[in-house]
C-alpha atoms as a PDB file:
ATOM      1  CA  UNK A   1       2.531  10.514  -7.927  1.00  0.00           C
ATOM      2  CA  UNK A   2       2.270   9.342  -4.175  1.00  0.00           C
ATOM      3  CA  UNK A   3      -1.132   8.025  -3.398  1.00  0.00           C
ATOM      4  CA  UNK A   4      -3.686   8.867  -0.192  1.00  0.00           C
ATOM      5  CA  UNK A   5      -6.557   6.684   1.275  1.00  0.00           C
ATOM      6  CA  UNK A   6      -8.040   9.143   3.601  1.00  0.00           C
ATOM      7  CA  UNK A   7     -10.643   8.193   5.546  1.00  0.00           C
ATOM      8  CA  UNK A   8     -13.039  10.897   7.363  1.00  0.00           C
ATOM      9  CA  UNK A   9     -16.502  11.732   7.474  1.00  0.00           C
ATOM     10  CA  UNK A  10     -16.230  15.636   8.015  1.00  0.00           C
ATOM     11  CA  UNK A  11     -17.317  16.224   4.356  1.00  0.00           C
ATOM     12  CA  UNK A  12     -16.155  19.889   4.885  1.00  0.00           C
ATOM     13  CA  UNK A  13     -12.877  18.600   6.600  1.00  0.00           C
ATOM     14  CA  UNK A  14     -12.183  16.244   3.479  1.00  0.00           C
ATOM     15  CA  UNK A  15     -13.334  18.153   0.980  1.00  0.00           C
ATOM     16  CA  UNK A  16     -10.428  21.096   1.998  1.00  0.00           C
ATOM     17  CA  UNK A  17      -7.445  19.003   2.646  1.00  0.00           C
ATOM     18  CA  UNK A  18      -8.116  16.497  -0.230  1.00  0.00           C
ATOM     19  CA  UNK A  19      -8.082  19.594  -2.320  1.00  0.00           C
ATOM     20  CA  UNK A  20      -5.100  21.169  -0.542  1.00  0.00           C
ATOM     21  CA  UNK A  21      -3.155  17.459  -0.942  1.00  0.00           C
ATOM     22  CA  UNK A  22      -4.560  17.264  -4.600  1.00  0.00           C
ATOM     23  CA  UNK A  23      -2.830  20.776  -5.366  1.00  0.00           C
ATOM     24  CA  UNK A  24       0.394  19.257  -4.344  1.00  0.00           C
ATOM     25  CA  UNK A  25       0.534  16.468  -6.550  1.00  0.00           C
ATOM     26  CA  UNK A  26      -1.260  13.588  -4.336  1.00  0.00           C
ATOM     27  CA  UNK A  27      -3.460  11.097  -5.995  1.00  0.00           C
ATOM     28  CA  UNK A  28      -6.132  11.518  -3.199  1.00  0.00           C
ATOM     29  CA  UNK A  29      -8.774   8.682  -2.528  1.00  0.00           C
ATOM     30  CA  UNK A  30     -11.281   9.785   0.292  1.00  0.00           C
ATOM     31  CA  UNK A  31     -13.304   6.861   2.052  1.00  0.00           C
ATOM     32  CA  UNK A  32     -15.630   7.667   4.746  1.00  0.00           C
ATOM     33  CA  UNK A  33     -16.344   3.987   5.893  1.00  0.00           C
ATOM     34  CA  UNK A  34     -13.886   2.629   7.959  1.00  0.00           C
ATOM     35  CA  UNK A  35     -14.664  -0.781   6.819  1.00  0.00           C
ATOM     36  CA  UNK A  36     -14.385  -0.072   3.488  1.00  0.00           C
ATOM     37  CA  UNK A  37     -11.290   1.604   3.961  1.00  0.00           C
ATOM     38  CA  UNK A  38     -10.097  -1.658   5.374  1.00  0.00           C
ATOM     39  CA  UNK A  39     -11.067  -3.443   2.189  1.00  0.00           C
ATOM     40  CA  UNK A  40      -9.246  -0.736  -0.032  1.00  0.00           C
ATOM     41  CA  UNK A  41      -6.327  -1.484   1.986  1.00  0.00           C
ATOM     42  CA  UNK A  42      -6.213  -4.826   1.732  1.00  0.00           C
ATOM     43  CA  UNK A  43      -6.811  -4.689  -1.967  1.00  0.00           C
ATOM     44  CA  UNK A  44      -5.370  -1.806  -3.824  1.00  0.00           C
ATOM     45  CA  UNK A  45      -2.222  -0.318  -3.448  1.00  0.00           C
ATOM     46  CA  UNK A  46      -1.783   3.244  -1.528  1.00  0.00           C
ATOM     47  CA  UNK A  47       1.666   5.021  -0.608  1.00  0.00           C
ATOM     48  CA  UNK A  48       0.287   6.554   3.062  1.00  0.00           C
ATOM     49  CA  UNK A  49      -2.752   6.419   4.767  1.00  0.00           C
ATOM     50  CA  UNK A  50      -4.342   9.093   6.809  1.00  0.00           C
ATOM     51  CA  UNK A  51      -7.147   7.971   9.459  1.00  0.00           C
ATOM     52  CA  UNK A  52      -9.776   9.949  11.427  1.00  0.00           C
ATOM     53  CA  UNK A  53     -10.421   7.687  14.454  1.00  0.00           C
ATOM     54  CA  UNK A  54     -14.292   7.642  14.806  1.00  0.00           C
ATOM     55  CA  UNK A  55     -15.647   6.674  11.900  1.00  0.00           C
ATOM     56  CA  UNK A  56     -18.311   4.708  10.799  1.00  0.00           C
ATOM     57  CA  UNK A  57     -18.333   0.726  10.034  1.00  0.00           C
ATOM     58  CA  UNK A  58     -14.550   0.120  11.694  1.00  0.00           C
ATOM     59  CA  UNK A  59     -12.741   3.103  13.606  1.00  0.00           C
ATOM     60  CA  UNK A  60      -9.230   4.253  12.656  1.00  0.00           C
ATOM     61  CA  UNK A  61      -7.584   2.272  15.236  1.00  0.00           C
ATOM     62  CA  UNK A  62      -9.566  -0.856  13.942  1.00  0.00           C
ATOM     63  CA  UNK A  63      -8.275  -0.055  10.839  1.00  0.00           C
ATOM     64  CA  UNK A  64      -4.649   0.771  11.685  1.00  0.00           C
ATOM     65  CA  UNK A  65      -4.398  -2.554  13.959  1.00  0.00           C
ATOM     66  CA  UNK A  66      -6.239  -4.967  11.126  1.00  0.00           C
ATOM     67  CA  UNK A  67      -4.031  -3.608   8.627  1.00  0.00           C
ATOM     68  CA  UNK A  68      -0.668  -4.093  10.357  1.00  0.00           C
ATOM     69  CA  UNK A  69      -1.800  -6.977  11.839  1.00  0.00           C
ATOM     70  CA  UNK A  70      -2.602  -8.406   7.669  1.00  0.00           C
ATOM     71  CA  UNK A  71       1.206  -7.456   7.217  1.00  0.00           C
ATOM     72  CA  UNK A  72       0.551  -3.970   5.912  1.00  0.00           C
ATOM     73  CA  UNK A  73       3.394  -1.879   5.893  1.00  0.00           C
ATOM     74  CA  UNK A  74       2.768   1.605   4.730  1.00  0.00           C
ATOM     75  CA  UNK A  75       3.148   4.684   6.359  1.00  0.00           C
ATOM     76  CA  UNK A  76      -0.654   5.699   8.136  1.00  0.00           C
ATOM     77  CA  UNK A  77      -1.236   9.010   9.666  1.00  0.00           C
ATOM     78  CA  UNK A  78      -3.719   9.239  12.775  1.00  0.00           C
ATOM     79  CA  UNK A  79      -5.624  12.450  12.049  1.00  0.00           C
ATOM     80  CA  UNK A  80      -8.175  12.947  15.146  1.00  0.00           C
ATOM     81  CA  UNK A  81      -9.804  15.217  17.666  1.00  0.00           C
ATOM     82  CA  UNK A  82      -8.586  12.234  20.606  1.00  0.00           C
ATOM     83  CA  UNK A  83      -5.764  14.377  21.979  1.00  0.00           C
ATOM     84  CA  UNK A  84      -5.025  12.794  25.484  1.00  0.00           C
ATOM     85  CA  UNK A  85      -1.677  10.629  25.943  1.00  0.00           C
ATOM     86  CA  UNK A  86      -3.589   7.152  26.448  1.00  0.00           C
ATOM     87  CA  UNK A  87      -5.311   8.340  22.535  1.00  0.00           C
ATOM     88  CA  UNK A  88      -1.995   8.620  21.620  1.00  0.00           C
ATOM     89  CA  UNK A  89      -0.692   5.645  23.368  1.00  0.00           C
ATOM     90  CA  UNK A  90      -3.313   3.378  21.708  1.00  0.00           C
ATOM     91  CA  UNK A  91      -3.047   4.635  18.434  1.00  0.00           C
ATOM     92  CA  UNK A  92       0.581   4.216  18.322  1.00  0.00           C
ATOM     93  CA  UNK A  93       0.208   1.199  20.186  1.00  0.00           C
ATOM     94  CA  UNK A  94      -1.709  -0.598  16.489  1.00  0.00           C
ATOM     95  CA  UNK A  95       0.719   0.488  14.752  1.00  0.00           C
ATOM     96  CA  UNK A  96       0.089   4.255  13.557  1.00  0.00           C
ATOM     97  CA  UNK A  97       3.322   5.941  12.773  1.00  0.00           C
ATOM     98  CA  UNK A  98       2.349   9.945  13.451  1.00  0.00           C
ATOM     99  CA  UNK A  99      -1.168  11.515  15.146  1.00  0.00           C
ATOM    100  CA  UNK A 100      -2.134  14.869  14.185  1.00  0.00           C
ATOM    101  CA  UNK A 101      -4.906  16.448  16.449  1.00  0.00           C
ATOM    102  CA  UNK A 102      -7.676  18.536  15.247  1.00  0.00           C
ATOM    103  CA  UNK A 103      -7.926  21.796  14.456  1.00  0.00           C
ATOM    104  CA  UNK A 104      -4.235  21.248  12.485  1.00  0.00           C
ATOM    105  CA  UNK A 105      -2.364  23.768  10.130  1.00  0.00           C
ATOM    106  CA  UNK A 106      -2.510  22.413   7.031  1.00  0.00           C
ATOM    107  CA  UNK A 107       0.560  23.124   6.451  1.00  0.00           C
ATOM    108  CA  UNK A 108       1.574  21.048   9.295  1.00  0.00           C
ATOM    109  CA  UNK A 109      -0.286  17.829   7.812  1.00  0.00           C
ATOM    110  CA  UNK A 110       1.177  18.356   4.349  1.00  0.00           C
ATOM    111  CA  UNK A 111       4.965  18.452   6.533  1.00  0.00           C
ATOM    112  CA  UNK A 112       3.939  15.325   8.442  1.00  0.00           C
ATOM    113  CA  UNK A 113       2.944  13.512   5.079  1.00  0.00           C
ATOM    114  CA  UNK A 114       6.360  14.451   2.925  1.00  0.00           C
ATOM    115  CA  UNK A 115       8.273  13.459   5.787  1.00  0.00           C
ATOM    116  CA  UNK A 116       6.304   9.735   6.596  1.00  0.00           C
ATOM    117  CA  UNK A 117       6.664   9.099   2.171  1.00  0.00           C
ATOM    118  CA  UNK A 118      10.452  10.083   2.981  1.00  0.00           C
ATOM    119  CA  UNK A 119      11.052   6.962   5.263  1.00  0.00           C
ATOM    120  CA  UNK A 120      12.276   3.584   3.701  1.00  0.00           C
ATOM    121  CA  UNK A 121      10.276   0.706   3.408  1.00  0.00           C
ATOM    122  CA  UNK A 122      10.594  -1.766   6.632  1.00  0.00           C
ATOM    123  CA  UNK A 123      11.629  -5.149   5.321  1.00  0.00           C
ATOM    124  CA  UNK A 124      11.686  -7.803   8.080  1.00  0.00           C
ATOM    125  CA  UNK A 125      15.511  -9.005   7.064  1.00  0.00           C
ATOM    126  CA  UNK A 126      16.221  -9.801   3.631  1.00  0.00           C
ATOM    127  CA  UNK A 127      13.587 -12.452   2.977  1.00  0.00           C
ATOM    128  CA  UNK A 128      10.128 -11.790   2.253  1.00  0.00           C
ATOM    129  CA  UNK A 129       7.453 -14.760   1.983  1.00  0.00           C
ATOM    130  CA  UNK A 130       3.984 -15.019   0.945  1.00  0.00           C
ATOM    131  CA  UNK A 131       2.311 -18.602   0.941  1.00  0.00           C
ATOM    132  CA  UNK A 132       5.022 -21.231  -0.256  1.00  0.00           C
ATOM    133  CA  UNK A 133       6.554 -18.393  -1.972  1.00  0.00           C
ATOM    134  CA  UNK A 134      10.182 -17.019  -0.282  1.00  0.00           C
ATOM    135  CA  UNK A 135      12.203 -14.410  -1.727  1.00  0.00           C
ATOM    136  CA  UNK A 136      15.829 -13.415  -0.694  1.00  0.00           C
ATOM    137  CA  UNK A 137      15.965 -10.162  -1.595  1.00  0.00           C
ATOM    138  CA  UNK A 138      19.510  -9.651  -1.291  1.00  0.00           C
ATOM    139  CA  UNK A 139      20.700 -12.721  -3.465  1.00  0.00           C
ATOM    140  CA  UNK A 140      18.190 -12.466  -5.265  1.00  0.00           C
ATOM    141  CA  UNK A 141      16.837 -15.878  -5.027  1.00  0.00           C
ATOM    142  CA  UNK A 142      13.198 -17.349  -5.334  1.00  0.00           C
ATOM    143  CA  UNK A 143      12.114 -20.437  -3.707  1.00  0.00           C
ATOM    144  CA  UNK A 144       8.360 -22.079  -4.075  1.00  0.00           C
ATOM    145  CA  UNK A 145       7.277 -24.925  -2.654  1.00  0.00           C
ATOM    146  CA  UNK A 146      10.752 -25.749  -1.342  1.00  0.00           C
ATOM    147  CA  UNK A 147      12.141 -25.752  -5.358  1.00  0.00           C
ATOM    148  CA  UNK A 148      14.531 -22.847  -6.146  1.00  0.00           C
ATOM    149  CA  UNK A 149      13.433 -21.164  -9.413  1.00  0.00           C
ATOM    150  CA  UNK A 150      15.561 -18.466 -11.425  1.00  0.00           C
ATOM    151  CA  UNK A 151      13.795 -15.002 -12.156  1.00  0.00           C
ATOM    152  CA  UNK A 152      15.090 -12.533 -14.197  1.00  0.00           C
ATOM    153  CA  UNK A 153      15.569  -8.827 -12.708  1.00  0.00           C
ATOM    154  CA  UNK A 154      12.907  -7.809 -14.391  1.00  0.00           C
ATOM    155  CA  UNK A 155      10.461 -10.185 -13.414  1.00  0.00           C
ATOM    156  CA  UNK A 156      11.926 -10.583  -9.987  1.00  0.00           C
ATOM    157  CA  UNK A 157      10.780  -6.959  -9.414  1.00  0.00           C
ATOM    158  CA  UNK A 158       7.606  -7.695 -10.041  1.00  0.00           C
ATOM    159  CA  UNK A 159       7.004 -10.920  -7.990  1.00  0.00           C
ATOM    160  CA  UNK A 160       8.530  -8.827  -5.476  1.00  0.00           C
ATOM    161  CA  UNK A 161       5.633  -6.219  -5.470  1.00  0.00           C
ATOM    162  CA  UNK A 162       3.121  -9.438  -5.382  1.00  0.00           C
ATOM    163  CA  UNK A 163       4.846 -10.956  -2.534  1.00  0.00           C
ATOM    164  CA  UNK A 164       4.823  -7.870  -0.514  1.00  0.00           C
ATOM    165  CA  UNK A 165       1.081  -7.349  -0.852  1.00  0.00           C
ATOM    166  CA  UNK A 166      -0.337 -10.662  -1.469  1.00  0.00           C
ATOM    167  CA  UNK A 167      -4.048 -10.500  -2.222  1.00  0.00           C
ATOM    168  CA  UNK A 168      -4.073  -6.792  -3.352  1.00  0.00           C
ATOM    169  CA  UNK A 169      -5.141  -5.617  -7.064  1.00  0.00           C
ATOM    170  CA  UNK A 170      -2.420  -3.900  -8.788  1.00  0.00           C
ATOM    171  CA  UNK A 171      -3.604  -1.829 -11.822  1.00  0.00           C
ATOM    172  CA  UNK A 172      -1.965  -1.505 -15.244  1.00  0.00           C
ATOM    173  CA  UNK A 173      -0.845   2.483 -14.360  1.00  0.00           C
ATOM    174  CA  UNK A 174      -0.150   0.941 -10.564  1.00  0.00           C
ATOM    175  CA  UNK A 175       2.982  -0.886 -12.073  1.00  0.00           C
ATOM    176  CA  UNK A 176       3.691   1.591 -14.855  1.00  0.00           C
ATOM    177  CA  UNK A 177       4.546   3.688 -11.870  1.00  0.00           C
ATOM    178  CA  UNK A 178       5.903   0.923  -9.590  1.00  0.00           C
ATOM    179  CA  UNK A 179       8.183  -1.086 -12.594  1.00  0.00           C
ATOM    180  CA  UNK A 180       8.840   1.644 -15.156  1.00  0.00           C
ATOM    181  CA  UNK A 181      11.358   4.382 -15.271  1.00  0.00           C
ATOM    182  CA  UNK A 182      10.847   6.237 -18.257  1.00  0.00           C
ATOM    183  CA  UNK A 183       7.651   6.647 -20.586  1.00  0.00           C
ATOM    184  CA  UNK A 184       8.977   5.056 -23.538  1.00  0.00           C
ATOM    185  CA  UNK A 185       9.455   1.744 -21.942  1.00  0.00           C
ATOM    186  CA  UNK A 186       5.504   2.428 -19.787  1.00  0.00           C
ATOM    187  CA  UNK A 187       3.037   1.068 -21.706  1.00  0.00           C
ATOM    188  CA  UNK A 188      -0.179  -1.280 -20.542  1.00  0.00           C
ATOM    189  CA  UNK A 189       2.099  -3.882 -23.130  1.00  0.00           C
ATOM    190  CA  UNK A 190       4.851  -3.814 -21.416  1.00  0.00           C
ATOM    191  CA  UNK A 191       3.212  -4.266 -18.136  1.00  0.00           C
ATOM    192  CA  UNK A 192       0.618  -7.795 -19.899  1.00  0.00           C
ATOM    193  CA  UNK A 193       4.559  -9.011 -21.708  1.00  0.00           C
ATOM    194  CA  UNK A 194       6.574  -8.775 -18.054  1.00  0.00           C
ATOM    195  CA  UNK A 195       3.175 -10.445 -16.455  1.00  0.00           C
ATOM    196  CA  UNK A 196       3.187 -13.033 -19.009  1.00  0.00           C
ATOM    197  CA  UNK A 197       6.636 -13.770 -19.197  1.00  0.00           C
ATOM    198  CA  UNK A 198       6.785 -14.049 -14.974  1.00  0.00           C
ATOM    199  CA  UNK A 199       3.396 -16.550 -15.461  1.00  0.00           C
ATOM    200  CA  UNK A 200       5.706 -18.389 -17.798  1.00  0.00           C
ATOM    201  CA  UNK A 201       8.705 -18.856 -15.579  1.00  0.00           C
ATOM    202  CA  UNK A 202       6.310 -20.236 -12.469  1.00  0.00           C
ATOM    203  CA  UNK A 203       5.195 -23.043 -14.208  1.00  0.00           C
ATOM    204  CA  UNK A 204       3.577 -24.874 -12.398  1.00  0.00           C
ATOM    205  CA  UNK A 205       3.770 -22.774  -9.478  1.00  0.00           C
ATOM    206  CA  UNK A 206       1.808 -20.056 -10.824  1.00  0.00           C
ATOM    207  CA  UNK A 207       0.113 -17.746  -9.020  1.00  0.00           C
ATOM    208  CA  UNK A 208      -0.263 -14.263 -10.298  1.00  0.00           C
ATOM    209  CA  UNK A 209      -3.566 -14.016 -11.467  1.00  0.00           C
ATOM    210  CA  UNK A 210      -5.506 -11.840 -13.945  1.00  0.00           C
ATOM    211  CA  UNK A 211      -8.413  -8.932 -12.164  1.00  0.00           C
ATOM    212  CA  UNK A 212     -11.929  -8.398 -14.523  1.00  0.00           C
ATOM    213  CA  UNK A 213     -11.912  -4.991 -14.941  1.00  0.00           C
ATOM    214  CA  UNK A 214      -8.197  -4.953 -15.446  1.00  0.00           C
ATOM    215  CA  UNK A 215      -5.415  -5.243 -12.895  1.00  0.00           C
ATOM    216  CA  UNK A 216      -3.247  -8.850 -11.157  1.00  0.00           C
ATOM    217  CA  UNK A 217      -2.875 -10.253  -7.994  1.00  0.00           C
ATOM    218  CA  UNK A 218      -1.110 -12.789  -6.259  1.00  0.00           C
ATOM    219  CA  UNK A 219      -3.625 -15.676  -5.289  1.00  0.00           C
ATOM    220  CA  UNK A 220      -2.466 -17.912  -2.574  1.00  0.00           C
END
């Protein structure tokens, strides 16, 4: 299931389109903190986010230009009672990719959201780098610290979800969903056996490292 950060701080607001988004299948995390929202951003992964603009700690804007100026690349959502064209300007300006104004049909945001989770994921080219790390994506080729190392598919796929998001905490069920295609073969073992066997084939270069509380990310 697709899943939300909202951030707003109309309890009443959140409370009735969390439910409404919860009733069609979201997984639905509502921050009121800007800043923290930032932080949840940067550190857990999220399918679309959907930002009121004032807010306390960091405003949406803050948040929509920190994040896609970190090299976040999900879809975010500008939900906000700002409706005049330089509002709009800005917003799109950091990097939001739609702006809803308040009051909104429902109905409306839930359009807005199917369509943003419908779009592809941008990819700058085929090559995707994190640290010393570089990853062709089309020839499938992995190259650390200048030495070329060979990945299986499997464990490409998952260096490749590291890469993209270096720094962020990817829970067991977050790459059950991510790796897995059918339940038989999504299990918390597969997911510690296809971590353990990528740790193996970095070597020395490894990076991927193990979360308390349970969950991996790539340490640079």
């Amino acid at each position: 299931m697709p899943k939300i950060i909202f951030v707003e701080d109309d309890l009443k607001l959140a409370e009735v389109v969390t439910a409404g988004l919860t009733a069609q299948d979201y997984v639905v995390e509502h921050i009121i903190d800007g800043a923290d929202a930032f932080y949840r951003l940067q550190n857990y992964h999220f399918d679309i986010a959907i930002l009121d603009w004032d807010v306390p700690g960091k405003s949406g804007v803050e948040v929509c230009r920190d994040y896609r100026n970190s090299g976040g690349h999900i879809p975010i959502l500008m939900l906000t009672g700002k409706s005049s064209i330089g509002d709009k300007e800005q917003a799109f300006g950091t990097g939001a990719d739609d702006y809803l104004t308040k009051p909104f049909s429902f109905k409306e945001l839930a359009m807005r959201v199917r369509a943003l989770l419908r779009r592809p994921a941008a990819v700058q080219g085929s090559v995707i780098t994190a640290g010393g790390i570089s990853m062709d994506l089309e020839k499938k080729n992995v190259t650390i610290g200048g030495e070329q190392l060979a990945l299986k598919p499997a464990e490409f796929s998952l260096l490749e979800l590291f890469v993209k998001s270096p720094g962020r905490v990817f829970t067991s069920a977050e790459l059950l969903t991510k790796l897995y295609h059918s339940e038989s073969e999504a299990t918390d073992e597969a997911v510690r056996q296809r971590v353990f066997r990528l740790r193996k084939l970095l070597g020395d270069h490894n990076c991927v490292k193990s979360v308390p509380g349970g969950g991996y990310r790539l340490e640079l």
